[in-house]
N, C-alpha and C. Protein backbone atom coordinates (compact mmCIF):
# COMPACT_ATOMS: atom_id res chain seq x y z
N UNK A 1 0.82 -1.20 0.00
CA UNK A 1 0.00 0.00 0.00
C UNK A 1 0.86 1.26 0.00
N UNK A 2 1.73 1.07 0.74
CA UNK A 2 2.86 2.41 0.48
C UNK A 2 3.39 2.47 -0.34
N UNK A 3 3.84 1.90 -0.98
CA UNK A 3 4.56 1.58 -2.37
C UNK A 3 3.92 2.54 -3.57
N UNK A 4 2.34 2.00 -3.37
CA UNK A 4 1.57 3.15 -4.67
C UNK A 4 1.37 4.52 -4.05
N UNK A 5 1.75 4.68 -2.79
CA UNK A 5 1.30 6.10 -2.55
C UNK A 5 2.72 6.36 -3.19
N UNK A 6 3.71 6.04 -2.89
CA UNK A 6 5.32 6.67 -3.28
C UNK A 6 5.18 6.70 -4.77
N UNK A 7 4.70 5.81 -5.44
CA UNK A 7 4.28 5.94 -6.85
C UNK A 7 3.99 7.16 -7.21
N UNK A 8 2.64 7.26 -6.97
CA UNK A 8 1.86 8.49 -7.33
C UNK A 8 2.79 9.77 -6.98
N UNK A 9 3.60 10.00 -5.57
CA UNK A 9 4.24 11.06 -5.45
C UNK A 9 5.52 11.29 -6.39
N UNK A 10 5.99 10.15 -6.95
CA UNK A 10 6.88 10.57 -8.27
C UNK A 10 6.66 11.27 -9.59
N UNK A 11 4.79 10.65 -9.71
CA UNK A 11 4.19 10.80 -11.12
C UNK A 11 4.06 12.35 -10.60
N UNK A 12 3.61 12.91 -9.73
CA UNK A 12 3.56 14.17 -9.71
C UNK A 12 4.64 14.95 -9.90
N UNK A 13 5.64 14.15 -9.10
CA UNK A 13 7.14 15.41 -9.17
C UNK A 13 7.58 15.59 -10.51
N UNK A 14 7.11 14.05 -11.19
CA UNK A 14 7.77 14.22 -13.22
C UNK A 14 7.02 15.16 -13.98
N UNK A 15 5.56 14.89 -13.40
CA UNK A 15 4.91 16.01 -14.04
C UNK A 15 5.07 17.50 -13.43
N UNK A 16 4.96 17.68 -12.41
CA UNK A 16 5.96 18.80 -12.33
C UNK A 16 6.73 19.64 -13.12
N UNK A 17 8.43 18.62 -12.88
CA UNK A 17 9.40 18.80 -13.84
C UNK A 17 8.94 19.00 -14.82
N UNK A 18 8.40 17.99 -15.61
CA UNK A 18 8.15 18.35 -17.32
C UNK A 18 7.16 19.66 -17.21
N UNK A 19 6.36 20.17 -16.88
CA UNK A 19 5.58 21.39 -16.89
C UNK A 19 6.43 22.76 -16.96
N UNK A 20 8.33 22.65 -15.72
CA UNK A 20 8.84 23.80 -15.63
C UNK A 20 9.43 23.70 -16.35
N UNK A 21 10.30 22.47 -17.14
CA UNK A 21 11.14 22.67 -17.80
C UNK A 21 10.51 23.19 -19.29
N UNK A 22 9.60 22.46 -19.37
CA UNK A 22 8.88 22.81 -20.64
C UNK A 22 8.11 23.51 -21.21
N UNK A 23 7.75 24.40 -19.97
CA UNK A 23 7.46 26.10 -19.84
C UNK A 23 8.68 26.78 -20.16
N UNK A 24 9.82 26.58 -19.67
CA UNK A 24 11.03 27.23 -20.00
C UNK A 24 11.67 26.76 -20.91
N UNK A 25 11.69 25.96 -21.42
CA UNK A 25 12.33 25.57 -23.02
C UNK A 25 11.13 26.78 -24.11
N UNK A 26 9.78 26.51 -23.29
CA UNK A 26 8.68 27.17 -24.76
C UNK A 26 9.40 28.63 -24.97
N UNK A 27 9.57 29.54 -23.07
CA UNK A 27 9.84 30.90 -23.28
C UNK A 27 10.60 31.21 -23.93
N UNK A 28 11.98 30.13 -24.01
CA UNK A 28 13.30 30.22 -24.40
C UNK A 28 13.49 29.98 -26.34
N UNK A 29 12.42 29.13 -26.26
CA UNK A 29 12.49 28.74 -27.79
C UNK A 29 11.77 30.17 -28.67
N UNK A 30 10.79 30.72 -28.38
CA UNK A 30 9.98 32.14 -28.53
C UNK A 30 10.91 33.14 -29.11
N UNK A 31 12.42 32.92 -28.49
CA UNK A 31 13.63 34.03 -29.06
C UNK A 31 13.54 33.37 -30.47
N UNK A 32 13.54 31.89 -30.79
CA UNK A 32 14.09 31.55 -32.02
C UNK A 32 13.18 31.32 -32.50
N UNK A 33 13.20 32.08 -34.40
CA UNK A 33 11.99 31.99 -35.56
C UNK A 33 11.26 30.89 -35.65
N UNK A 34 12.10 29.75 -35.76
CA UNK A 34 11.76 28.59 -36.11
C UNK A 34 11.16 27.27 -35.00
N UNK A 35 11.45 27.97 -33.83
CA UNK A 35 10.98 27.15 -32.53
C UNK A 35 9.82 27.68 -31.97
N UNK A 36 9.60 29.26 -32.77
CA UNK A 36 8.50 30.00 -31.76
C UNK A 36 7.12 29.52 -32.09
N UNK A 37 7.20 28.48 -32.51
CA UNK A 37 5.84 27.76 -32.52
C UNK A 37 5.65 27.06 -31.03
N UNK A 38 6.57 26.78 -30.31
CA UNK A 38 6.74 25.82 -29.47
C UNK A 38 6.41 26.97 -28.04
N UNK A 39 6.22 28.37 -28.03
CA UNK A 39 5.78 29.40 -27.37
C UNK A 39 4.19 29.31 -26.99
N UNK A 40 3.78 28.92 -27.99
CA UNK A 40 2.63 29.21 -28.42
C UNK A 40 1.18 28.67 -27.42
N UNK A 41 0.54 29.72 -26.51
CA UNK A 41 -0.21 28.95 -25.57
C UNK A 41 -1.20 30.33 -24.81
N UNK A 42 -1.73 29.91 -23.71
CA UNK A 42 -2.71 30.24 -22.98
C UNK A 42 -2.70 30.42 -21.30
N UNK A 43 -3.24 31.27 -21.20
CA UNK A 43 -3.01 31.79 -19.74
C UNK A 43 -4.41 31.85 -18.81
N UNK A 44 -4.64 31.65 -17.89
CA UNK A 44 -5.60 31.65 -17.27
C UNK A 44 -5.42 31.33 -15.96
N UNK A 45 -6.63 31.59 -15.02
CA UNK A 45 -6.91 31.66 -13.53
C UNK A 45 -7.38 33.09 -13.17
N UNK A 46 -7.23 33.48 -12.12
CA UNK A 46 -7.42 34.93 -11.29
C UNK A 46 -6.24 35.46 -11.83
N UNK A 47 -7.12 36.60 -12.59
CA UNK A 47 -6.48 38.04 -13.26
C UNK A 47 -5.91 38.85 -12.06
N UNK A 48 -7.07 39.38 -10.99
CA UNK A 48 -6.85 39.95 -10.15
C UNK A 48 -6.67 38.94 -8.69
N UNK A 49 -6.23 38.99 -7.91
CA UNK A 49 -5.83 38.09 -6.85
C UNK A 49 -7.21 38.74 -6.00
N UNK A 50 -7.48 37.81 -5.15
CA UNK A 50 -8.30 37.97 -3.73
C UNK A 50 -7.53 38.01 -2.98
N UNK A 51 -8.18 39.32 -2.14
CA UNK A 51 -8.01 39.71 -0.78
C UNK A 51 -9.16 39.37 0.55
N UNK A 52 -8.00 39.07 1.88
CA UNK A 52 -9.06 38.83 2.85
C UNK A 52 -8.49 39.17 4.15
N UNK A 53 -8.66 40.36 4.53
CA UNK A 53 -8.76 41.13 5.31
C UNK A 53 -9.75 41.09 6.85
N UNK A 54 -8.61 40.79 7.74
CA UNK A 54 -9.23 40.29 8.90
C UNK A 54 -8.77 41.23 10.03
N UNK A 55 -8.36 42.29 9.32
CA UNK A 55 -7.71 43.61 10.35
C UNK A 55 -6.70 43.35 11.07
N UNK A 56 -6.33 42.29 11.60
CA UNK A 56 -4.75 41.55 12.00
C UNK A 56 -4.22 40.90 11.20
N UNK A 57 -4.59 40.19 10.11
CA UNK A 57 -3.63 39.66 9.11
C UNK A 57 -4.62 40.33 7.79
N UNK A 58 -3.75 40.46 6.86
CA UNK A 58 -4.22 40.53 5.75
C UNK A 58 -3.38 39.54 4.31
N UNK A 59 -4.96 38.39 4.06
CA UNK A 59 -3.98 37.35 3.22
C UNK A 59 -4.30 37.77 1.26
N UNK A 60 -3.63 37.05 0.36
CA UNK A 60 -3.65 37.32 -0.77
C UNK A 60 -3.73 36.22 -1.54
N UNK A 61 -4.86 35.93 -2.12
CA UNK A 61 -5.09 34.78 -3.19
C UNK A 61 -4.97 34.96 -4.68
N UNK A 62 -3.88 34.19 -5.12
CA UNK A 62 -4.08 34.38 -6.55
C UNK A 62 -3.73 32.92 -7.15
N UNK A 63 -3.82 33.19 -8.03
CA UNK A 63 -3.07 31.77 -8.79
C UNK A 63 -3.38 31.86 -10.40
N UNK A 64 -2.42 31.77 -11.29
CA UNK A 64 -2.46 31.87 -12.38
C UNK A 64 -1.52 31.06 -13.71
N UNK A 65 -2.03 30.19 -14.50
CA UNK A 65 -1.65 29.26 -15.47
C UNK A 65 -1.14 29.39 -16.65
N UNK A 66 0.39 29.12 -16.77
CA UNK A 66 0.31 29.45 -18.20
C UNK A 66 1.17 28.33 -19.18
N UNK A 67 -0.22 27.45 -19.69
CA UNK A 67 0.31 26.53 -20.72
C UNK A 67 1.08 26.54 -21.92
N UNK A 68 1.92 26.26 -22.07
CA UNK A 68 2.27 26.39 -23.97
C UNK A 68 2.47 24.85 -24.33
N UNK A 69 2.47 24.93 -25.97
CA UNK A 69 2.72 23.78 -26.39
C UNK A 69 3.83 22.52 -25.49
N UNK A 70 5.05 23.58 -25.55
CA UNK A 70 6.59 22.73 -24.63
C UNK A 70 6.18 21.89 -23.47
N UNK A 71 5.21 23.00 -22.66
CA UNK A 71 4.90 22.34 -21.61
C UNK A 71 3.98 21.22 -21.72
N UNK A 72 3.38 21.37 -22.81
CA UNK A 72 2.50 19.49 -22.83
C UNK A 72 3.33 19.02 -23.26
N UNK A 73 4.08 19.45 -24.08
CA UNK A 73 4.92 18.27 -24.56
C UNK A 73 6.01 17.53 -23.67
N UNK A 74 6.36 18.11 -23.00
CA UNK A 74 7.04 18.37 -21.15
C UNK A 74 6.06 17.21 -20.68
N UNK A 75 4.61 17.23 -20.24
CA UNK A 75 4.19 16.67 -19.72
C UNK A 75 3.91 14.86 -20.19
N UNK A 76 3.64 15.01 -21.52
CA UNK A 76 3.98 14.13 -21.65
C UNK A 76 5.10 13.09 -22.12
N UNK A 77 6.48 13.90 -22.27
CA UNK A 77 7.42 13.27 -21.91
C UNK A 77 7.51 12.55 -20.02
N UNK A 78 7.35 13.57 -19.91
CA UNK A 78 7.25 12.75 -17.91
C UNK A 78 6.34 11.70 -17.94
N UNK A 79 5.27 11.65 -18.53
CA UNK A 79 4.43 10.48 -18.55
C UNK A 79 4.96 9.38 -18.93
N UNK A 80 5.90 9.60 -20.00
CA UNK A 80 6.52 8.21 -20.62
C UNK A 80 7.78 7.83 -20.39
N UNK A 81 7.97 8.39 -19.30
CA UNK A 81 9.78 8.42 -18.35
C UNK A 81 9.17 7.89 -17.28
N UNK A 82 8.28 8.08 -16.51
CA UNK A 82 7.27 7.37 -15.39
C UNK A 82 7.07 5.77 -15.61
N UNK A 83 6.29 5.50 -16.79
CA UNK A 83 6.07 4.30 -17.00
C UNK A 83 7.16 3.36 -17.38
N UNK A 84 8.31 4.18 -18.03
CA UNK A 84 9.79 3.78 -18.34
C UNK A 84 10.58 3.04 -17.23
N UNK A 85 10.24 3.82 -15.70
CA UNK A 85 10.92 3.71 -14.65
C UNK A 85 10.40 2.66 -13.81
């Protein structure tokens, strides 16, 4: 039973990885003509962040997504390095 929980916590960390790296290969590829297809994507979540104001703390919610091609392709490289392993 522990075994698949440790599982699952790898499949996340690969997907992870493949999401940053492959967010940052897309930004990086965007400089070059011929890669800036690999830029190419979508942004979404809270534009503006929430606030919540309790007069002794004041907290800040935001969170915001930004897919490009690299990064699926990121993702599913980790998918098939997972099942590899």
């Amino acid at each position: 039973m522990a075994m698949r929980e440790k599982n699952i916590w790898i499949l996340i960390l690969f997907l992870l990885c493949g999401i940053v790296v492959g967010g940052l290969l897309g930004e990086l590829a965007s400089k070059v003509e011929f890669l800036s297809w690999l830029a190419y994507g979508e942004e979404f979540g809270l534009s503006t962040p929430i606030e919540l104001n309790l007069n002794v703390i004041k907290l800040t919610f935001g969170l915001m997504f930004k897919i490009n091609i690299a990064s699926i392709i990121g993702i599913v490289l980790a998918i098939f390095i997972y099942k590899k392993v």
